[in-house]
N, C-alpha and C. Protein backbone atom coordinates (compact mmCIF):
# COMPACT_ATOMS: atom_id res chain seq x y z
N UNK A 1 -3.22 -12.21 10.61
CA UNK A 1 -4.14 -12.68 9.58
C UNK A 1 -3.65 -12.20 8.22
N UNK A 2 -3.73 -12.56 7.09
CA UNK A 2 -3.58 -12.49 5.93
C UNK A 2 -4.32 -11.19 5.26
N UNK A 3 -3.59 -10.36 4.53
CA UNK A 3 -4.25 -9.17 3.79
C UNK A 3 -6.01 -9.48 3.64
N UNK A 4 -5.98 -10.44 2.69
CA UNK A 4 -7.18 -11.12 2.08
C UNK A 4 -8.49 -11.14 2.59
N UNK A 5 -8.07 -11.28 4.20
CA UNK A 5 -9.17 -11.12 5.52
C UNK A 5 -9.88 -9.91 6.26
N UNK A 6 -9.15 -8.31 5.49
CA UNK A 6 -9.05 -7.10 5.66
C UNK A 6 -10.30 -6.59 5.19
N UNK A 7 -10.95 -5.54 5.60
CA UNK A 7 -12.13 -5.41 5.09
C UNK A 7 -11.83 -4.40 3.59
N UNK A 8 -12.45 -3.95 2.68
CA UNK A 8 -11.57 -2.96 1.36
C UNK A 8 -11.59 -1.57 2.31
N UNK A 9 -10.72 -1.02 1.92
CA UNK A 9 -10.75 0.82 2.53
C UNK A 9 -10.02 0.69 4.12
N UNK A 10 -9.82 -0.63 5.21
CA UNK A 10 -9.33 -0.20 6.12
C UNK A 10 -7.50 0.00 5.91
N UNK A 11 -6.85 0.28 6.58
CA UNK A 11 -5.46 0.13 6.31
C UNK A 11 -5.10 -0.30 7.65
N UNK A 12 -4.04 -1.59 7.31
CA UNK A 12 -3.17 -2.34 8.47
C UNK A 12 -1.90 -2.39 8.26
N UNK A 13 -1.13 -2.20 9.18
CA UNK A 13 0.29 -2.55 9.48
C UNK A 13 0.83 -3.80 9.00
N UNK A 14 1.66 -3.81 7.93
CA UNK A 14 2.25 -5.17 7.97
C UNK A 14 3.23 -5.99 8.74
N UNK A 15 2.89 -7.02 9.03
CA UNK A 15 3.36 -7.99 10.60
C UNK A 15 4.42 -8.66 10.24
N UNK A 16 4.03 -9.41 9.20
CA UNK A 16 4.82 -10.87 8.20
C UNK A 16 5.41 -10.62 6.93
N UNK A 17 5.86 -10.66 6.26
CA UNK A 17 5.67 -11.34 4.61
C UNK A 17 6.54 -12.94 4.72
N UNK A 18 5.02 -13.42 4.10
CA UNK A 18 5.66 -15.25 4.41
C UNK A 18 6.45 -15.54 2.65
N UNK A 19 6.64 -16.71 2.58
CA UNK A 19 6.87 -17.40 1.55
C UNK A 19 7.91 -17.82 1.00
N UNK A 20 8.44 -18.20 0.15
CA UNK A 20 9.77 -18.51 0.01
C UNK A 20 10.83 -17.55 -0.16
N UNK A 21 11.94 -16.82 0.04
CA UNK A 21 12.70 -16.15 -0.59
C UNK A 21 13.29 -15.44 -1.47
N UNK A 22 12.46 -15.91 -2.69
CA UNK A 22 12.01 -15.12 -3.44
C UNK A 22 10.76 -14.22 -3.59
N UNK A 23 10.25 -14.79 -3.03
CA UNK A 23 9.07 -14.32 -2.87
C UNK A 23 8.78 -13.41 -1.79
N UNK A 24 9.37 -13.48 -1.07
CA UNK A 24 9.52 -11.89 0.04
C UNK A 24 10.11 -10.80 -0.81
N UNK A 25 11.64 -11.13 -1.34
CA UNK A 25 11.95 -10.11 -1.84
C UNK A 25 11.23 -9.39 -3.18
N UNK A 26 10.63 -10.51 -4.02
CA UNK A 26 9.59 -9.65 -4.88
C UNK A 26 8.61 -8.92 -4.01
N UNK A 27 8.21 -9.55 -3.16
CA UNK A 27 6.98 -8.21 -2.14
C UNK A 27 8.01 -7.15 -1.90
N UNK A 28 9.27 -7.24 -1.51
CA UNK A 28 9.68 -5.80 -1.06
C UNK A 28 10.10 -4.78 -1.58
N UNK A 29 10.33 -5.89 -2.77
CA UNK A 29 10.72 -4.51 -3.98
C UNK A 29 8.92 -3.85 -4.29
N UNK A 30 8.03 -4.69 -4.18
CA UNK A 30 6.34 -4.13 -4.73
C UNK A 30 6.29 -2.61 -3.29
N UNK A 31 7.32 -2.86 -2.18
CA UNK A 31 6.82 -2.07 -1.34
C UNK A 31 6.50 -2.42 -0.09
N UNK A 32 6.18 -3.69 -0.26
CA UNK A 32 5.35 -4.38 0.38
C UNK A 32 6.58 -4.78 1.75
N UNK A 33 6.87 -3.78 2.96
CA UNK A 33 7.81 -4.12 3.93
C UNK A 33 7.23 -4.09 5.67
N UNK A 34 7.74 -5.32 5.97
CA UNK A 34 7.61 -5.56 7.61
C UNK A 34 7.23 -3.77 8.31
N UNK A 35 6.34 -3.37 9.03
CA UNK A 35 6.00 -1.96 9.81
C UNK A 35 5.34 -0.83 8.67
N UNK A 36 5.18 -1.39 7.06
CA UNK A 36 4.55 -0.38 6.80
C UNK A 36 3.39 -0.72 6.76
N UNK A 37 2.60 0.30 5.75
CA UNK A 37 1.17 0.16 5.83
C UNK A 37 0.86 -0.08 4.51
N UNK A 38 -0.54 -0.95 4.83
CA UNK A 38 -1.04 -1.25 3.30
C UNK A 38 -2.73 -1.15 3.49
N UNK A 39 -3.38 -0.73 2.18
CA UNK A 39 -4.76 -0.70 2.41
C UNK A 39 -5.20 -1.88 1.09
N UNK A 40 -6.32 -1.94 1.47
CA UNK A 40 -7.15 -2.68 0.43
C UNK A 40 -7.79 -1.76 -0.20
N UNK A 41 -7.75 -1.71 -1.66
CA UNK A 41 -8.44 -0.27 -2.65
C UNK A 41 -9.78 -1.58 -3.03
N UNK A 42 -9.34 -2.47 -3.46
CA UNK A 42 -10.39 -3.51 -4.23
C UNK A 42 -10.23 -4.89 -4.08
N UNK A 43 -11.26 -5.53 -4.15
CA UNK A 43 -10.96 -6.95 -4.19
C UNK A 43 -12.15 -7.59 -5.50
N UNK A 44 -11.08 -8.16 -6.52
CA UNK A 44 -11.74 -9.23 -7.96
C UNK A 44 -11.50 -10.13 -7.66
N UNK A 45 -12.66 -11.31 -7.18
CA UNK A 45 -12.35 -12.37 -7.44
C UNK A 45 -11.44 -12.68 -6.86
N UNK A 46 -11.30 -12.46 -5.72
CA UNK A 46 -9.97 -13.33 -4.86
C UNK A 46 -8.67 -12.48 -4.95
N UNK A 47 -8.58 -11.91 -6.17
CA UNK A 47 -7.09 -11.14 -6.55
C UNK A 47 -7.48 -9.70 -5.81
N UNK A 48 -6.70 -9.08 -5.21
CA UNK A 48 -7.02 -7.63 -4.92
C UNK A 48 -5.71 -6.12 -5.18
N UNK A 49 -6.46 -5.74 -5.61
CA UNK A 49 -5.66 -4.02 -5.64
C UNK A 49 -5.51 -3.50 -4.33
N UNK A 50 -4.16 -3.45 -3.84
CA UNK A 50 -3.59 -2.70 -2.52
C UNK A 50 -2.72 -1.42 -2.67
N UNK A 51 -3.20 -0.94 -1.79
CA UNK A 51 -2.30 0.84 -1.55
C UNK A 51 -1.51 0.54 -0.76
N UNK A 52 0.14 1.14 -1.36
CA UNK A 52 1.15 1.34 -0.47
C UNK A 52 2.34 1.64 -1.24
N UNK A 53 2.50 2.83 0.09
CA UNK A 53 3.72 3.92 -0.68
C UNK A 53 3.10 4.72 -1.55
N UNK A 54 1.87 5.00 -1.23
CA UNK A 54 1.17 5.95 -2.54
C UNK A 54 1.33 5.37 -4.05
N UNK A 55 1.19 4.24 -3.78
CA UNK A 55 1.40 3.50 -5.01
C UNK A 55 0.08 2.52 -5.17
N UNK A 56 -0.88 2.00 -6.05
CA UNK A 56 -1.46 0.63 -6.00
C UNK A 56 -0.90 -0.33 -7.01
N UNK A 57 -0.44 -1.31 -6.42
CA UNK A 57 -0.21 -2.48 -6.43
C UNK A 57 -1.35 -3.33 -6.87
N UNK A 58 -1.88 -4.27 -8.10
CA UNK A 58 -2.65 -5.61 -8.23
C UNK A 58 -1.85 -7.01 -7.81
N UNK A 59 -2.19 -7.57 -6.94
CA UNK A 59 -1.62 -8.87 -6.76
C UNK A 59 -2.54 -10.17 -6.51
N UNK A 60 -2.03 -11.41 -7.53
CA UNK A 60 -3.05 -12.20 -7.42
C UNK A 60 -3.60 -13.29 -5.60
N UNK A 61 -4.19 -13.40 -5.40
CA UNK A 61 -5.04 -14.02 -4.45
C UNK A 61 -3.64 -14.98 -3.34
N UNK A 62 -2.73 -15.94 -4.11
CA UNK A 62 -1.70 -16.69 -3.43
C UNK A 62 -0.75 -15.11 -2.96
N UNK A 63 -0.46 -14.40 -3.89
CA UNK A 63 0.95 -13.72 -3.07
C UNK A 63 0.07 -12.68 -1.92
N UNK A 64 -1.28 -12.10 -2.25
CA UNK A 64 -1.81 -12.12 -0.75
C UNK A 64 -1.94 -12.33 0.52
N UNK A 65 -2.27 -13.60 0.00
CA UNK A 65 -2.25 -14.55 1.46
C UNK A 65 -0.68 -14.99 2.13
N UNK A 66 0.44 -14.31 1.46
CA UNK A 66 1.67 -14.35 2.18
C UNK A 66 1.77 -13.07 2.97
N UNK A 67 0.93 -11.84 2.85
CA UNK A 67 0.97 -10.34 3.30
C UNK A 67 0.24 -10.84 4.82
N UNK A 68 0.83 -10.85 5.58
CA UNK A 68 0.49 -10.78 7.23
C UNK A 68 0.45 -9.68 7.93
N UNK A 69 -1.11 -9.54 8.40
CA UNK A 69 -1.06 -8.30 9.00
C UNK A 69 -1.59 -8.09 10.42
């Protein structure tokens, strides 16, 4: 299922990162890699603030829904 579908505060394993090729590798430079973990800190409006790598990350609502978890 897609980050987006996560409840805020649980943390899941990431499964996927979909999308075009560029667009994976911008998630992996954000951190954002196949077996780690990511939490949901917040969700605005569709866009949400995610934890990972002791880092938070804002990403809007589409590059979300490429985070498979």
């Amino acid at each position: 299922m897609p980050i987006t579908m996560a409840n805020v505060g649980e943390e899941m394993m990431i499964k996927k990162i979909g999308g075009n090729p560029e667009t994976r590798r911008f998630l992996e430079n954000l951190g954002f890699v196949v077996g780690g973990f990511v939490t949901i800190v917040n969700d605005i409006g569709g866009n949400v603030i995610l934890s990972v790598k002791e880092s938070r990350v804002a990403v809007s609502k589409e590059m979300a829904m490429k985070i498979m978890v």
